[in-house]
Protein backbone atom coordinates (compact mmCIF):
# COMPACT_ATOMS: atom_id res chain seq x y z
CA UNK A 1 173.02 -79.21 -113.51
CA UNK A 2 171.78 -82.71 -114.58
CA UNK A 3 169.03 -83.16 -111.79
CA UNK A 4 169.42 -87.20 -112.22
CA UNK A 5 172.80 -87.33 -111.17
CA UNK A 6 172.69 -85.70 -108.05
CA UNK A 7 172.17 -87.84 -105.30
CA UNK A 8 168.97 -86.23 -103.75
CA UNK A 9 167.72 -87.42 -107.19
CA UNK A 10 169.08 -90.67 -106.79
CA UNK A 11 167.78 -91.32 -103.67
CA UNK A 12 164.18 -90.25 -104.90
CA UNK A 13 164.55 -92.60 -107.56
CA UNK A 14 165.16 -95.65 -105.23
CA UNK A 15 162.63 -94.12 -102.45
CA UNK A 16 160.02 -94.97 -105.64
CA UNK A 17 161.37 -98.64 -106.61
CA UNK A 18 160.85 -99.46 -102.84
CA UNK A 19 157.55 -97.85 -102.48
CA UNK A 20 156.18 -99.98 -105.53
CA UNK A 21 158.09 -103.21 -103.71
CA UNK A 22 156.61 -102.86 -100.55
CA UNK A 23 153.53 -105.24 -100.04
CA UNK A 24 153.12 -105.16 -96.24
CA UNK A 25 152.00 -101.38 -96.37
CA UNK A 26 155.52 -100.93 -94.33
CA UNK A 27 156.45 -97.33 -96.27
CA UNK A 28 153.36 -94.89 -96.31
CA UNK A 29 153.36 -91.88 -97.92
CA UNK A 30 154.12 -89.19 -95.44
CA UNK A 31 157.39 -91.44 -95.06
CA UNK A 32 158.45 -91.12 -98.82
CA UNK A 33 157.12 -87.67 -98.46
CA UNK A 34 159.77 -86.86 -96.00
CA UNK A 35 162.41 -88.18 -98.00
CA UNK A 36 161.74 -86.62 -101.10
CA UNK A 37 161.36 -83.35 -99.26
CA UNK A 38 165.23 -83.80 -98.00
CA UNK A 39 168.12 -82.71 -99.38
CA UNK A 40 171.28 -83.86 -99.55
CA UNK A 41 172.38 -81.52 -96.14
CA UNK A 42 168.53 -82.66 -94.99
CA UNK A 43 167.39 -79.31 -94.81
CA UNK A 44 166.74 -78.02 -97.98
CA UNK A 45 163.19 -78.77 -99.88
CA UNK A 46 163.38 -80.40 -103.34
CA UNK A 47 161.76 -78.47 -105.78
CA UNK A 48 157.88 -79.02 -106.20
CA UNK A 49 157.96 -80.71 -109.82
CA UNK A 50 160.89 -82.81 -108.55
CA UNK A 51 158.54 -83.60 -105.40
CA UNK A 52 155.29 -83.54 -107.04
CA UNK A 53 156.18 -85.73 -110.14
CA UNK A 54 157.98 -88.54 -107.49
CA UNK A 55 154.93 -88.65 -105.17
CA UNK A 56 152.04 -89.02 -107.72
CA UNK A 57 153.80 -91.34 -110.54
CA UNK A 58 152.25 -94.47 -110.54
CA UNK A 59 150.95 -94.07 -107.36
CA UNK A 60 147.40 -93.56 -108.86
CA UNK A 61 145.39 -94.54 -111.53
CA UNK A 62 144.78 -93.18 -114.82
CA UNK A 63 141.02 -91.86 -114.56
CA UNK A 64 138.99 -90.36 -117.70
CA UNK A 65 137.68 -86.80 -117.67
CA UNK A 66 133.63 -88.64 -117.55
CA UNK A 67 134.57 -90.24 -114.01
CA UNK A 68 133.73 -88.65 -110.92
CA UNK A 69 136.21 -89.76 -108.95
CA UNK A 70 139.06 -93.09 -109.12
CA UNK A 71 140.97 -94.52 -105.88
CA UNK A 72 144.37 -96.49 -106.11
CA UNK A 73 145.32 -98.33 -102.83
CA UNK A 74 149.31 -97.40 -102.43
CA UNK A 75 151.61 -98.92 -100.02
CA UNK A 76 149.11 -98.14 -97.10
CA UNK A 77 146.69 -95.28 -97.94
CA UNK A 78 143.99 -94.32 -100.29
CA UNK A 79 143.97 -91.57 -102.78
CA UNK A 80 141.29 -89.91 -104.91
CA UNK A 81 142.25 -88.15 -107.71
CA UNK A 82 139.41 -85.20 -107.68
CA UNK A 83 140.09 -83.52 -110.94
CA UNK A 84 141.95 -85.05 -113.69
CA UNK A 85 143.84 -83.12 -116.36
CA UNK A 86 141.80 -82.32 -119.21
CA UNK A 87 142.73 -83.70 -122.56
CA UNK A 88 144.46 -80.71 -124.18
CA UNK A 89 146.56 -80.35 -120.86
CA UNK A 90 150.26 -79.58 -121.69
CA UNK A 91 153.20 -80.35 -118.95
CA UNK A 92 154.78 -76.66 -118.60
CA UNK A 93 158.19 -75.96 -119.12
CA UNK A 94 160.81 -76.35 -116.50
CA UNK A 95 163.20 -74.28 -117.86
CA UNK A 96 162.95 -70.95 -116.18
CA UNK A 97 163.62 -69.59 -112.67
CA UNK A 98 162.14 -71.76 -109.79
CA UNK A 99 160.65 -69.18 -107.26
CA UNK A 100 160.59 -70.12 -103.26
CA UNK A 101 156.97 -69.86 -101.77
CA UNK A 102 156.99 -69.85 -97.73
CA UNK A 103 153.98 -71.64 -96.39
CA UNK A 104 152.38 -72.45 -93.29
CA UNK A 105 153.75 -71.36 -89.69
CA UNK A 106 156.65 -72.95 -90.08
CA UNK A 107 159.28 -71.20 -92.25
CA UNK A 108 161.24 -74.23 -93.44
CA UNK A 109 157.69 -74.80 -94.96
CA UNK A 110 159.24 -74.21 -98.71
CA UNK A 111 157.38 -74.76 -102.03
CA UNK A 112 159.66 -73.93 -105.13
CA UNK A 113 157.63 -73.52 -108.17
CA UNK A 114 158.60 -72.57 -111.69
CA UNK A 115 157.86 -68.62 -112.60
CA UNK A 116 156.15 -69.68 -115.70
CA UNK A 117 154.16 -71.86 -114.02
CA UNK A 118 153.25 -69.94 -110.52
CA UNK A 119 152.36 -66.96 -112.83
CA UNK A 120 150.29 -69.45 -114.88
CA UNK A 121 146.58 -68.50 -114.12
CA UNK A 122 146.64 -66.57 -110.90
CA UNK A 123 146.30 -62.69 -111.34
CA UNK A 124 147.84 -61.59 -107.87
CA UNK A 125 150.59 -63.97 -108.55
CA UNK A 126 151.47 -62.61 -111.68
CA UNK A 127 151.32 -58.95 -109.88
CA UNK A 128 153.53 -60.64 -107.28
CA UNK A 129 155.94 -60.99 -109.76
CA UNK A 130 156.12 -58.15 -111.30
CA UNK A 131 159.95 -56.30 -110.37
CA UNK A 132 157.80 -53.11 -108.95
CA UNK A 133 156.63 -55.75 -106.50
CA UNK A 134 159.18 -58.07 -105.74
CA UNK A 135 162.49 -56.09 -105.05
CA UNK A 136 164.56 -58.79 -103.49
CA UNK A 137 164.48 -62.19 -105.62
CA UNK A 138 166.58 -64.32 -103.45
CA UNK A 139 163.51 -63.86 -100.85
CA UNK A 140 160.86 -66.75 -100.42
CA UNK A 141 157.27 -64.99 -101.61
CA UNK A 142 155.32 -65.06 -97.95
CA UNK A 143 151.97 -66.89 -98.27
CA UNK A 144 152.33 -68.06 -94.61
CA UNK A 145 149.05 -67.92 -93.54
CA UNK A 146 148.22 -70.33 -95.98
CA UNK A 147 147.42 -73.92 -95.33
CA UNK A 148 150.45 -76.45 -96.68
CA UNK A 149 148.45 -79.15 -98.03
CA UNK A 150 146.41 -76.79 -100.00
CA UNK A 151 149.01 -74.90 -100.96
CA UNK A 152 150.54 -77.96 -102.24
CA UNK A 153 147.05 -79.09 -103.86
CA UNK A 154 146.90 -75.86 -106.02
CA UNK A 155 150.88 -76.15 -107.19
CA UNK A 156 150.22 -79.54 -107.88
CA UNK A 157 147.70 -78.81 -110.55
CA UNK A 158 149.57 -76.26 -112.29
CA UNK A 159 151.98 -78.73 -113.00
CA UNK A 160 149.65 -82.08 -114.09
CA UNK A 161 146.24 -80.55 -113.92
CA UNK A 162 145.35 -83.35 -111.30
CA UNK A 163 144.26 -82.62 -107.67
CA UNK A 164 144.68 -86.06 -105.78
CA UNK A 165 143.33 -86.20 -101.82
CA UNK A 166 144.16 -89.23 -99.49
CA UNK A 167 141.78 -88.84 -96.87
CA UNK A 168 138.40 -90.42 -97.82
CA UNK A 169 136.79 -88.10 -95.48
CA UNK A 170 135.91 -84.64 -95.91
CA UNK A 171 136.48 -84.41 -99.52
CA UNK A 172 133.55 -81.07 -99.28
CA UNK A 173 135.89 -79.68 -97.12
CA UNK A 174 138.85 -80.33 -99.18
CA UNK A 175 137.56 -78.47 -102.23
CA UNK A 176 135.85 -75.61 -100.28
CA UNK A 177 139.57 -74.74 -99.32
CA UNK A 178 140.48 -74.97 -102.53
CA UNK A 179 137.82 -72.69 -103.82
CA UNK A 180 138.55 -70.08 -101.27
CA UNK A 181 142.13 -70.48 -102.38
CA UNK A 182 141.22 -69.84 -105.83
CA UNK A 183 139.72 -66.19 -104.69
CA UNK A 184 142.38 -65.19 -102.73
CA UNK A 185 145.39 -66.25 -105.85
CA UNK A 186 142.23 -64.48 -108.32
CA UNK A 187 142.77 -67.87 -110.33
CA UNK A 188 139.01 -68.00 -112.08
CA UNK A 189 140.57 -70.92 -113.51
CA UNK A 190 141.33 -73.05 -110.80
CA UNK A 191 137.83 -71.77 -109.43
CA UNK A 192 136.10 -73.38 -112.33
CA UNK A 193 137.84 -76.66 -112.07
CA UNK A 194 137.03 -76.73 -108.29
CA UNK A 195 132.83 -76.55 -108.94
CA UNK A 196 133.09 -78.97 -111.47
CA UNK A 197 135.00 -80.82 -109.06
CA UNK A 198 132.06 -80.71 -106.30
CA UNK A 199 129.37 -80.72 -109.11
CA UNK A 200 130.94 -84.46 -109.79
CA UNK A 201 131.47 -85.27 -106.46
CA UNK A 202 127.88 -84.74 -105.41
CA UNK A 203 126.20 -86.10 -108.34
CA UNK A 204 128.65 -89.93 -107.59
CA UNK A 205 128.04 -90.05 -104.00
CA UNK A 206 124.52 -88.44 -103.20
CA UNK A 207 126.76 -86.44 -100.78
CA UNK A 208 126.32 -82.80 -100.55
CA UNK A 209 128.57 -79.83 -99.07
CA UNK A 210 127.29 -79.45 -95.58
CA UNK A 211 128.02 -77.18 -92.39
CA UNK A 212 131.75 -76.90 -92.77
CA UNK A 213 132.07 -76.73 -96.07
CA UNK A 214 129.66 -73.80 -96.30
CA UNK A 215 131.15 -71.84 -93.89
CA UNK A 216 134.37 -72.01 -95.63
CA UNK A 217 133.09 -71.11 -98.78
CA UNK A 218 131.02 -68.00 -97.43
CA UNK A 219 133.75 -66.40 -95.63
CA UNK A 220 136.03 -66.64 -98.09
CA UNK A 221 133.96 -65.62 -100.53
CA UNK A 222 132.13 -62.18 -101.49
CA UNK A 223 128.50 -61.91 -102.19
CA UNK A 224 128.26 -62.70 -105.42
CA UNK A 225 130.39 -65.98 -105.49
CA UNK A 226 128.85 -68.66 -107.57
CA UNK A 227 130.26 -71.25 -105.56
CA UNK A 228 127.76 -69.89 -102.50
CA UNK A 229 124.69 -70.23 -105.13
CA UNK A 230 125.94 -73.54 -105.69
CA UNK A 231 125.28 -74.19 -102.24
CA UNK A 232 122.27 -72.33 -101.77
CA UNK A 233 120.37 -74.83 -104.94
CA UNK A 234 122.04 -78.26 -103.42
CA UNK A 235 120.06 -77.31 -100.04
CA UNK A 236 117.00 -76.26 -101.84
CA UNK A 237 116.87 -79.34 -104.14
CA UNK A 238 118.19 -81.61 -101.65
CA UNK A 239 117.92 -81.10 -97.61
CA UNK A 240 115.97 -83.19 -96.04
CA UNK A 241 114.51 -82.98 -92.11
CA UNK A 242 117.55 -85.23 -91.11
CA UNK A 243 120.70 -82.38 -92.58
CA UNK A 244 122.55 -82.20 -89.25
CA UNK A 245 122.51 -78.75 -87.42
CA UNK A 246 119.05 -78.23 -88.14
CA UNK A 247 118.13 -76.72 -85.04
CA UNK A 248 120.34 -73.95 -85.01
CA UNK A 249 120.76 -73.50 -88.90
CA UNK A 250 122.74 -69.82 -88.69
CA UNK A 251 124.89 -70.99 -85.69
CA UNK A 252 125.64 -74.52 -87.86
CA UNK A 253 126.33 -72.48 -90.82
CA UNK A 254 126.07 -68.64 -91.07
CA UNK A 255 123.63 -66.09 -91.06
CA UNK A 256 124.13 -65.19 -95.34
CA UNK A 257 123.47 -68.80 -95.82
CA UNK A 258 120.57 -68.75 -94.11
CA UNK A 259 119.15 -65.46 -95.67
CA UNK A 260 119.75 -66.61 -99.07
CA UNK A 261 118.60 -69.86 -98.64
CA UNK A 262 115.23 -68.54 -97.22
CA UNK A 263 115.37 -66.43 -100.06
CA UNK A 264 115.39 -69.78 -103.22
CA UNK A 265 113.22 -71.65 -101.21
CA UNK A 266 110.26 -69.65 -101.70
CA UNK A 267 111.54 -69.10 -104.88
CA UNK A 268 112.44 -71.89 -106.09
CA UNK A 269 110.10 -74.23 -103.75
CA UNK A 270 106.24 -74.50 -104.71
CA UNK A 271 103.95 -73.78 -102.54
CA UNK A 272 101.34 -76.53 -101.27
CA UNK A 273 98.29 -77.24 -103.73
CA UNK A 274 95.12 -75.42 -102.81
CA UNK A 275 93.44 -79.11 -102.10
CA UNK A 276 96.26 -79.51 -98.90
CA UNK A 277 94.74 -77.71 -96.23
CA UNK A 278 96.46 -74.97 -94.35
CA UNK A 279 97.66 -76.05 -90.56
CA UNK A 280 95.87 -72.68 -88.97
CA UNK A 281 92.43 -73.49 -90.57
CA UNK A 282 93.11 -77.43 -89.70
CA UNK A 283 94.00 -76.66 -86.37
CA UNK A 284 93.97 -73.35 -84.99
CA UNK A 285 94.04 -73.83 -81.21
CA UNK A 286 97.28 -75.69 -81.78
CA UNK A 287 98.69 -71.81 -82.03
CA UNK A 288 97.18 -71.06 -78.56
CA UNK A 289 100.31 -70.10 -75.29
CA UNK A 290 98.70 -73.67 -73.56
CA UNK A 291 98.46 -76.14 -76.40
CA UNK A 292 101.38 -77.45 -76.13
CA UNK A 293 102.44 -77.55 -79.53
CA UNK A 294 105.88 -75.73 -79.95
């Protein structure tokens, strides 16, 4: 079927024109969102290239693969494009079977994604899709307890190689999910892309992944993740007395952060110079029940 004839297409089409017309900020994005999500019986989800392509075209600016991060005001929000497609990116072919991918708590929550694409980088998706696995193919694959917008993130770079975020705000956060997302799919790929992604991000604004952003990366995360050393080094090359959640460090964060950053900072963290002189020799009583010192 010739997708530009039909009238969802149609309507997408004009749902863009106006979008690029509007100069009062009248149309935001979760409004042409909406639209492009409709069908032509208003129930039935475009599919994500369809979606994905509509939403992002010309809605940002082009960025190269040195800059950290590039905004481009739209109608009446900001968006950052996070990772930009690398040079050697190639668009993936559209013309195989698009799969649907159920999503979030609601199940009208629909992502349809190209097999060659889904399959692209992500080992348990390509078990997934294996016939041993997936008996029924008329049946949406359930990822339902994972987050929409991320969801949508990580099908959205398949397709362009770009991950674009519109709220200014927790961008840490943003790409911790991400990352975690990464480990669950098995996408090393997508993994890599997402520390680069912080790397940059933290190196532009002086800005460093903090409570939240650590506590999604270490539970969804084993052990051995380098995203948690990652972490671990920004805090021991960078905290400073003022970090928020000080006081309660483990509670703030979690216990394996704690350990392990113990662990690099007297490591990785010099000791004082024999010349500075130690606090019990300077002032020993200050150690006694009724000094007052605490």
């Amino acid at each position: 079927m010739d997708l530009a004839a039909t009238p969802v297409y149609r309507e997408a089409a004009v749902l863009k024109s106006n979008v690029a017309e509007q100069k009062d900020g009248e149309m935001n994005s979760e409004r042409v969102k909406a639209h492009l999500l409709a069908s032509e019986t208003g129930n039935t989800p475009l599919s994500f290239p369809t979606y994905h392509s509509l939403q992002f075209t010309d809605l940002t600016v082009p960025i190269s693969n040195e800059m950290a991060t590039a905004t481009a005001t739209t109608c009446s929000t900001a968006k950052i494009v996070l990772v930009a497609p690398p040079e050697d990116f190639e668009m993936p072919s559209l013309r195989d079977d698009v799969v649907p991918i159920q999503v979030g708590c609601n199940k009208t929550s629909l992502l349809r994604v190209h097999t060659t694409v889904l399959t692209k980088s992500s080992e348990l998706l390509k078990n997934v899709m294996k016939p041993e696995w997936r008996t029924d193919f008329t049946k949406p694959i359930d990822m339902s307890d994972m987050e929409l917008t991320i969801s949508e993130a990580y099908c959205g770079w398949l397709y362009t190689g770009k991950i674009v975020h519109h709220e200014k705000g927790k961008r840490h956060g943003f790409l911790s999910e991400l990352y975690v997302l990464g480990e669950r799919l098995m996408d090393i790929a997508f993994q890599d892309v997402i520390v680069a992604a912080i790397i940059r991000f933290s190196i532009g604004s002086n800005i460093f992944p903090v409570n939240d952003a650590i506590q999604t990366i270490y539970t969804g995360t084993p052990a051995t993740s380098p995203a948690r050393r990652l972490l671990v080094d920004f805090w021991v090359f960078n905290a400073v007395p003022a970090y928020d959640g000080l006081e309660n460090l483990t509670k703030e964060t979690c216990p394996e952060f704690v350990n392990d950053l113990v662990h690099e900072l007297i490591v990785k963290r010099d000791r004082p110079a024999n010349f500075v002189q130690r606090p019990w020799l300077a002032n020993p009583e200050s150690y006694r029940m009724d000094s007052g010192t605490r």
